[in-house]
Protein backbone atom coordinates (compact mmCIF):
# COMPACT_ATOMS: atom_id res chain seq x y z
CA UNK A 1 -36.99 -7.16 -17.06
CA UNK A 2 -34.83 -7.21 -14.34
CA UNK A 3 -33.81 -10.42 -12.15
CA UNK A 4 -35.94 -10.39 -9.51
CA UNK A 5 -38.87 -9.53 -11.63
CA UNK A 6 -37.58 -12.55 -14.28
CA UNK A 7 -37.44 -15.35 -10.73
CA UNK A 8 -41.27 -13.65 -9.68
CA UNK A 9 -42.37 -14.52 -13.21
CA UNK A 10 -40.53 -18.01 -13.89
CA UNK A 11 -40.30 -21.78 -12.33
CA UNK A 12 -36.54 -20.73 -11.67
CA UNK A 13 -35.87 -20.87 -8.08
CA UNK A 14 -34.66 -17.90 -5.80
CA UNK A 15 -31.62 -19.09 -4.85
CA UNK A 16 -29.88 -19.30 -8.28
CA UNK A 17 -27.63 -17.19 -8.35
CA UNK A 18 -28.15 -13.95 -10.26
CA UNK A 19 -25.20 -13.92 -12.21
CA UNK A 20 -26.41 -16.99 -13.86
CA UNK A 21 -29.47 -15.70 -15.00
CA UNK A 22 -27.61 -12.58 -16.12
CA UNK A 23 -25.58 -15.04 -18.18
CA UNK A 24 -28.78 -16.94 -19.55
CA UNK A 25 -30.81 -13.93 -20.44
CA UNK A 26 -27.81 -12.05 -22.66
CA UNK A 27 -27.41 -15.35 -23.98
CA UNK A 28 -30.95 -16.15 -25.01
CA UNK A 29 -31.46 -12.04 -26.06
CA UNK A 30 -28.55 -12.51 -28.63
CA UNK A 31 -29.05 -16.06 -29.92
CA UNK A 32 -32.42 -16.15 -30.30
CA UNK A 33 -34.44 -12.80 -30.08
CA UNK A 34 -32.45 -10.63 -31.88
CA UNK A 35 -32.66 -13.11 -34.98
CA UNK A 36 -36.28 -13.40 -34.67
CA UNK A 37 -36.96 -9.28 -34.63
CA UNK A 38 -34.24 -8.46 -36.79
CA UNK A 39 -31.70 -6.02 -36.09
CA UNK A 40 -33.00 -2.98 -36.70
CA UNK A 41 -36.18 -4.26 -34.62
CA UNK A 42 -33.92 -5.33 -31.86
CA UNK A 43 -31.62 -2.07 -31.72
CA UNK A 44 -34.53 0.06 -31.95
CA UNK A 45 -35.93 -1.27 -28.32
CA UNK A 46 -32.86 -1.63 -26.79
CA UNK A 47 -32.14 1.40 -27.35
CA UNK A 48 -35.27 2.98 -26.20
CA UNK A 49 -35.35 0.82 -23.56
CA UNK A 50 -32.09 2.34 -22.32
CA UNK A 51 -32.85 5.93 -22.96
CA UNK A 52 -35.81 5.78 -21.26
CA UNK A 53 -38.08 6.71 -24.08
CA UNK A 54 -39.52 4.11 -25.72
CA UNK A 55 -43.24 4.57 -27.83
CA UNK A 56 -46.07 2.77 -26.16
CA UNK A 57 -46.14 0.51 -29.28
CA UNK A 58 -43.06 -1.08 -28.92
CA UNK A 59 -43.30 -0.63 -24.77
CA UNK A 60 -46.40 -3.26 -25.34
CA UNK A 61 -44.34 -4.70 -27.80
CA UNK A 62 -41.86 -5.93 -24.76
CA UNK A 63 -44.36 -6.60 -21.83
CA UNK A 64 -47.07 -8.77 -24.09
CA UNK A 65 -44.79 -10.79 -26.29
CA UNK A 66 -41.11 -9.76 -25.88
CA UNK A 67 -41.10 -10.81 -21.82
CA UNK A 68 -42.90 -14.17 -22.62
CA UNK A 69 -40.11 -15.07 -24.83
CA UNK A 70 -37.48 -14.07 -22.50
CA UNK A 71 -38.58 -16.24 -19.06
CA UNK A 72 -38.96 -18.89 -21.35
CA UNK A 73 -36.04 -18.79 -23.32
CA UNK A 74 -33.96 -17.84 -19.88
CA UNK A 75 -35.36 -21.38 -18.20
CA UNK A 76 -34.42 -23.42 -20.47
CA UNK A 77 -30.98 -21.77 -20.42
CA UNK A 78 -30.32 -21.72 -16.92
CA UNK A 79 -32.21 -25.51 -17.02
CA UNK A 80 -29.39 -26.61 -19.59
CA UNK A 81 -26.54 -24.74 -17.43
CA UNK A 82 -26.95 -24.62 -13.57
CA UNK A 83 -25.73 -28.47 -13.56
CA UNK A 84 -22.57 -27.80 -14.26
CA UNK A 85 -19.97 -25.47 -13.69
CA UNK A 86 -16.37 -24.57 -15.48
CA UNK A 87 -13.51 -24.46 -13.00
CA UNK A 88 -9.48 -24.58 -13.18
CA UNK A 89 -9.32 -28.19 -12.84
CA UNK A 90 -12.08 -29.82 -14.82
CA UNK A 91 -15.68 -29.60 -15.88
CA UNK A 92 -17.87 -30.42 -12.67
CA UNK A 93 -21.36 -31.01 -12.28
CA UNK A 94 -23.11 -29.32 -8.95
CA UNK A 95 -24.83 -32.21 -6.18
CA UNK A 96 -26.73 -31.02 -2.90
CA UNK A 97 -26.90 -33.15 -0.36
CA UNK A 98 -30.93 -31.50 0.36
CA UNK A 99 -31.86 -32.53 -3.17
CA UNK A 100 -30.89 -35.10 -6.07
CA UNK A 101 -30.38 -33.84 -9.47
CA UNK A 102 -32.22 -34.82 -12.29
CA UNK A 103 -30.61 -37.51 -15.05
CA UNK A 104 -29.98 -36.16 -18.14
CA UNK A 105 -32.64 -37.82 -19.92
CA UNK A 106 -35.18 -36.44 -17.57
CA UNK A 107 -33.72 -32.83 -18.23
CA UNK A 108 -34.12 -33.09 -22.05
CA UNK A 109 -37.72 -34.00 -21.50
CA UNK A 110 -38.09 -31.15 -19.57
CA UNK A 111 -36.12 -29.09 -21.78
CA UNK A 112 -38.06 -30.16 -24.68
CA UNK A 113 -41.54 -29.67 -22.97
CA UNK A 114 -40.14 -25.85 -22.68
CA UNK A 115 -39.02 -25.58 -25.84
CA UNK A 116 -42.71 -25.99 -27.18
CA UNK A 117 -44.12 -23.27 -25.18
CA UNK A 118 -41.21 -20.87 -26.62
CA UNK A 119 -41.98 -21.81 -29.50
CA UNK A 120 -45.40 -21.05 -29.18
CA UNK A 121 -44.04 -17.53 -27.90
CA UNK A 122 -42.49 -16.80 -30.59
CA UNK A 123 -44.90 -18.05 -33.34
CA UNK A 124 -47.30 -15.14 -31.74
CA UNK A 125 -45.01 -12.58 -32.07
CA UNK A 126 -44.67 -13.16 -35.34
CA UNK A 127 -47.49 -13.39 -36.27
CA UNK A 128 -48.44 -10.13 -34.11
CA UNK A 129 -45.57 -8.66 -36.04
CA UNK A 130 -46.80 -9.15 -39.19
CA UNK A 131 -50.11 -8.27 -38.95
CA UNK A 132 -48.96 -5.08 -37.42
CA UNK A 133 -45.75 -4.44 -39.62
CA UNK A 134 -47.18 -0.70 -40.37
CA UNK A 135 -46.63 -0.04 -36.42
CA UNK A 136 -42.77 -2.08 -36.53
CA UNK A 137 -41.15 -1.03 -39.40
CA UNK A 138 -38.02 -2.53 -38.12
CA UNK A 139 -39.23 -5.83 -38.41
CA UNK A 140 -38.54 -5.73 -42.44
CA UNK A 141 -35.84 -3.48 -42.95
CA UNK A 142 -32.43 -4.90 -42.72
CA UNK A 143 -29.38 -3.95 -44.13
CA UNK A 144 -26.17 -6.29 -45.41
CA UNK A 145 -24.81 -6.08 -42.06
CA UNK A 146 -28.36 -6.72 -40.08
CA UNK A 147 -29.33 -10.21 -38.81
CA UNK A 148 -32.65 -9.91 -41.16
CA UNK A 149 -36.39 -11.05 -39.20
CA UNK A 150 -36.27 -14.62 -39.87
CA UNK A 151 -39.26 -16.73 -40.08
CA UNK A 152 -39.57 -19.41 -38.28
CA UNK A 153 -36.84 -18.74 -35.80
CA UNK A 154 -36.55 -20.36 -32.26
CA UNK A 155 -36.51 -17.37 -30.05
CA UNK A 156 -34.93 -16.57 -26.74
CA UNK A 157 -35.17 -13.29 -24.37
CA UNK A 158 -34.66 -9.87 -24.04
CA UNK A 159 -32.67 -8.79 -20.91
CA UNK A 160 -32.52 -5.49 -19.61
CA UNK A 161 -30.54 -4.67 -16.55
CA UNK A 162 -32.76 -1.82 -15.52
CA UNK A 163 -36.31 -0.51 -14.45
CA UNK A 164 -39.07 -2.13 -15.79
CA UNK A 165 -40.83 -1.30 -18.48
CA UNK A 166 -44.59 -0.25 -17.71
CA UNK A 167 -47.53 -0.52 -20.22
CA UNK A 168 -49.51 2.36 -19.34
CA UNK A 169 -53.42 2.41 -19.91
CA UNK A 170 -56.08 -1.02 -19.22
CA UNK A 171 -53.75 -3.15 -21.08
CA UNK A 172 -51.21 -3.11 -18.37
CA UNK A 173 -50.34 -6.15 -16.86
């Protein structure tokens, strides 16, 4: 999913800048999908993903359940970042003079509303994952130095800074 595709599919406005939902979406892919899938999982559609040639399986795989998971995981990233910024002089937090910012308390709501829907994401992967383990083999097989499939597992994104992915056949979206 690329950036334009991830602002067509999300509440995340177009003027944010890219770069921060380049940030958000490497973010969420490392902390939270790659846990969830596994290593082996993970590497497996990255890398076919990159190559060019990954299986229809695992190309449903990204566009059913993956993507989901991804503009989810990305909003609530970009929701818990865009406020503020890092600069030479001092933490600082972003005002528009066209808009007022949300208080903080009103940003954990919203945070939290998100949350549930990722984690609603997530549980159906799983759960599609495991009734379908013959198709992933991935999902189970980790080795000492593989983040092992958790259970359970809040969830984030998978970025790729490419051509979409298409499903091909009626089950395209």
């Amino acid at each position: 999913m690329d950036i334009a595709k991830f602002k067509e599919k999300s509440f995340v406005d177009t003027n944010v800048d890219d770069k921060t939902i380049k940030l958000s979406m490497e973010l969420a892919q490392d902390q939270i999908l790659e846990p969830v899938l596994g290593s082996k999982l993970f590497n497996k559609i990255t890398e076919g993903v990159a190559d060019g040639n990954l299986e229809i399986s695992y190309q449903n795989l990204v566009v059913k359940y993956l993507w989901p998971i991804l503009v989810q995981a990305t909003e609530i990233i970009v929701q818990k970042k865009i406020l503020y910024r890092i600069t030479n002089d001092s933490i600082v937090k972003s005002s528009n003079a066209n808009s007022t910012a949300i208080d903080i308390s009103e940003l954990r709501d919203l945070i939290r509303d998100n949350e549930v829907f990722l984690n609603q994401y997530v549980q159906k992967l799983q759960l599609y994952l495991n009734v379908n383990g013959a198709s992933f083999p991935e999902y189970t097989q980790a080795d000492a130095d593989d983040f092992p499939a958790e259970g359970g597992t809040s969830a984030i994104s998978f970025y790729y800074d490419g051509p979409d992915i298409y499903v091909q056949g009626p089950s395209s979206r």
